[in-house]
Protein backbone atom coordinates (compact mmCIF):
# COMPACT_ATOMS: atom_id res chain seq x y z
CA UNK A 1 87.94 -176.82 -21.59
CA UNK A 2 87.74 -174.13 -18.93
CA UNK A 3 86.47 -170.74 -19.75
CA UNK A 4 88.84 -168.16 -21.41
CA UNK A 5 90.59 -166.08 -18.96
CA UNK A 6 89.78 -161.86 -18.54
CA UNK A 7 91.50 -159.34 -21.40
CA UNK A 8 92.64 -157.88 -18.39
CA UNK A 9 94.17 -161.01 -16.90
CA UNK A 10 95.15 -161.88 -20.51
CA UNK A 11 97.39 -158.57 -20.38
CA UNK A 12 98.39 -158.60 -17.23
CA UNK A 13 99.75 -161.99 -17.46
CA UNK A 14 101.18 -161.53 -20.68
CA UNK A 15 103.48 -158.77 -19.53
CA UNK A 16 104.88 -160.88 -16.54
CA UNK A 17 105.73 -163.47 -18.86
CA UNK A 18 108.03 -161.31 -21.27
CA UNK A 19 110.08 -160.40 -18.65
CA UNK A 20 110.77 -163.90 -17.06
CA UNK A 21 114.65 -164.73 -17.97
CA UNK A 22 114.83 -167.42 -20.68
CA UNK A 23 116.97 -169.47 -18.71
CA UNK A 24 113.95 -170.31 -16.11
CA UNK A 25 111.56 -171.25 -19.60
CA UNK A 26 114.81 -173.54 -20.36
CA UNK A 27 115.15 -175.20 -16.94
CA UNK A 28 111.62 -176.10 -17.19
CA UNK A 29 111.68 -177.41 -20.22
CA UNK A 30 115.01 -179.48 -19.14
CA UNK A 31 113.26 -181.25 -15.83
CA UNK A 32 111.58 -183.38 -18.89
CA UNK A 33 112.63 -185.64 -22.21
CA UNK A 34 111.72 -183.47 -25.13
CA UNK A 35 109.04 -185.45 -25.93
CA UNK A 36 107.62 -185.24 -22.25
CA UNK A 37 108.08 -181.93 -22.17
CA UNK A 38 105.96 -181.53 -25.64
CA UNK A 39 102.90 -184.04 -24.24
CA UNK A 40 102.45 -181.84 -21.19
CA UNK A 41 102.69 -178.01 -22.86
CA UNK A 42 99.86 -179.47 -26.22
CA UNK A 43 97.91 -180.74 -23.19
CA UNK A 44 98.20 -177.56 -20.96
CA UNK A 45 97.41 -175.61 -24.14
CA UNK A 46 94.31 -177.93 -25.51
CA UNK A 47 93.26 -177.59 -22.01
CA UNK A 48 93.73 -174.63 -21.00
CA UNK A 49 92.56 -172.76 -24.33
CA UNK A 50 96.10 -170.85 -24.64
CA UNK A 51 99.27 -170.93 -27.23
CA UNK A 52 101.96 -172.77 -26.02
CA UNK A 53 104.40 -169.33 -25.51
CA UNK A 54 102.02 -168.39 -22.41
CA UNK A 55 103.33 -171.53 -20.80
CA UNK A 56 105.65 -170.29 -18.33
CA UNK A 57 106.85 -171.37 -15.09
CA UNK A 58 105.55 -168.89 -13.21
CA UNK A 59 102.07 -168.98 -14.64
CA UNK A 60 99.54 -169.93 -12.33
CA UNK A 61 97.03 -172.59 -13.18
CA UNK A 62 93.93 -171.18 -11.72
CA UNK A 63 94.66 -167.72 -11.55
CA UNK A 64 95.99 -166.78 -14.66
CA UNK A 65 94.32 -169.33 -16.17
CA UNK A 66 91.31 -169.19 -14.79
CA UNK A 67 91.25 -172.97 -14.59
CA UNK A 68 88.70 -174.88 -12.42
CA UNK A 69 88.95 -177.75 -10.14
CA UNK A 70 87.10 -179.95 -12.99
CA UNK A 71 89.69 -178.73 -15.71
CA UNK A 72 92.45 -179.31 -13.46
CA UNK A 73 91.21 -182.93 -12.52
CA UNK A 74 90.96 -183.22 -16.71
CA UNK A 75 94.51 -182.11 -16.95
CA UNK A 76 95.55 -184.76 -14.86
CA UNK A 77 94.23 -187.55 -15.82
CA UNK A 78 95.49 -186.46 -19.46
CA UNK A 79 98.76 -186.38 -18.58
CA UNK A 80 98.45 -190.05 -16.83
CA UNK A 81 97.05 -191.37 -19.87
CA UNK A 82 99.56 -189.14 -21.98
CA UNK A 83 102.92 -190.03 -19.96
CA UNK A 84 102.09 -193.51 -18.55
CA UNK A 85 101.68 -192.54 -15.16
CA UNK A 86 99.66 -192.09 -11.93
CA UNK A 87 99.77 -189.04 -10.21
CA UNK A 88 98.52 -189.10 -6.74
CA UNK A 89 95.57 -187.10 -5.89
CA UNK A 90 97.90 -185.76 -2.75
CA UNK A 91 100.35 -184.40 -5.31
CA UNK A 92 98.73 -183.15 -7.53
CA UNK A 93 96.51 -180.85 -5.16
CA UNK A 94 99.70 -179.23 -4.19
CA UNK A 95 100.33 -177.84 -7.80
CA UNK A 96 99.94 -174.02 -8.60
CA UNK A 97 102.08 -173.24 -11.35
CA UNK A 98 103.33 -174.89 -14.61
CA UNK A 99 106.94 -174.60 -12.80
CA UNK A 100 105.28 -176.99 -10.09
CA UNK A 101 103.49 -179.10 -12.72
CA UNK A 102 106.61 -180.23 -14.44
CA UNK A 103 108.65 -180.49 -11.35
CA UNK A 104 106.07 -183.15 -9.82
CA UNK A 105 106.27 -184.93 -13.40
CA UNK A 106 109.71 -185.01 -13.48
CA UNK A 107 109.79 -186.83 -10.14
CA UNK A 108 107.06 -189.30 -11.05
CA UNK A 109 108.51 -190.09 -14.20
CA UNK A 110 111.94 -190.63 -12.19
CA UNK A 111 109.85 -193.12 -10.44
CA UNK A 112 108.34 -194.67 -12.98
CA UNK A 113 109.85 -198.58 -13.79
CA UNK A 114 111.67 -198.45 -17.20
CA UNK A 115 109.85 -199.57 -20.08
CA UNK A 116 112.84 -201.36 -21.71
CA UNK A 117 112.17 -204.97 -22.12
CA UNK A 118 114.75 -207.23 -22.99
């Protein structure tokens, strides 16, 4: 887990988030199945060391955050393990916000072969 961010970040960040309009939180949340959408903001938060209301889309991973390369490498492979996925090193690397995370998921998981077996 990376290293809790500043009290000043903390704040800072804090107040952006109040004032994003709900529909953006809900149009994240919608790019995923609920249960998709649930695996990715638990692992965020584990990760990340924050409650699960600080997950917005406009957060930024590393600098709100304060996440590191090694924490965001730990996120990933989470989420592959957590979703069923592979998420390409390429792709991933272009990811600065949680509104970029789920996008790219929502994409992969588009891609992903069904599961139904008949």
């Amino acid at each position: 887990m990376t290293t809790q961010y500043s009290s000043k970040q903390k704040h800072d960040y804090q107040d952006r988030a109040w004032s994003l309009p709900w529909s953006e939180m809900e149009n994240m949340k919608n790019l995923l199945s609920e249960r998709d959408t649930q695996v990715v903001l638990q692992t965020l938060s584990d990760e990340l060391g924050v409650p699960q209301k600080e997950l917005t889309p406009e957060a930024n991973l590393t600098s709100d955050f304060s996440a590191d390369s090694l924490t965001l490498i730990t996120i990933t492979m989470a989420l592959e393990d957590r979703l069923g996925i592979s998420i390409p090193d390429e792709r991933s690397e272009k990811v600065q916000t949680i509104g970029d995370l789920f996008e790219m998921l929502a994409e992969l998981l588009q891609e992903r072969p069904s599961r139904n077996v008949q």
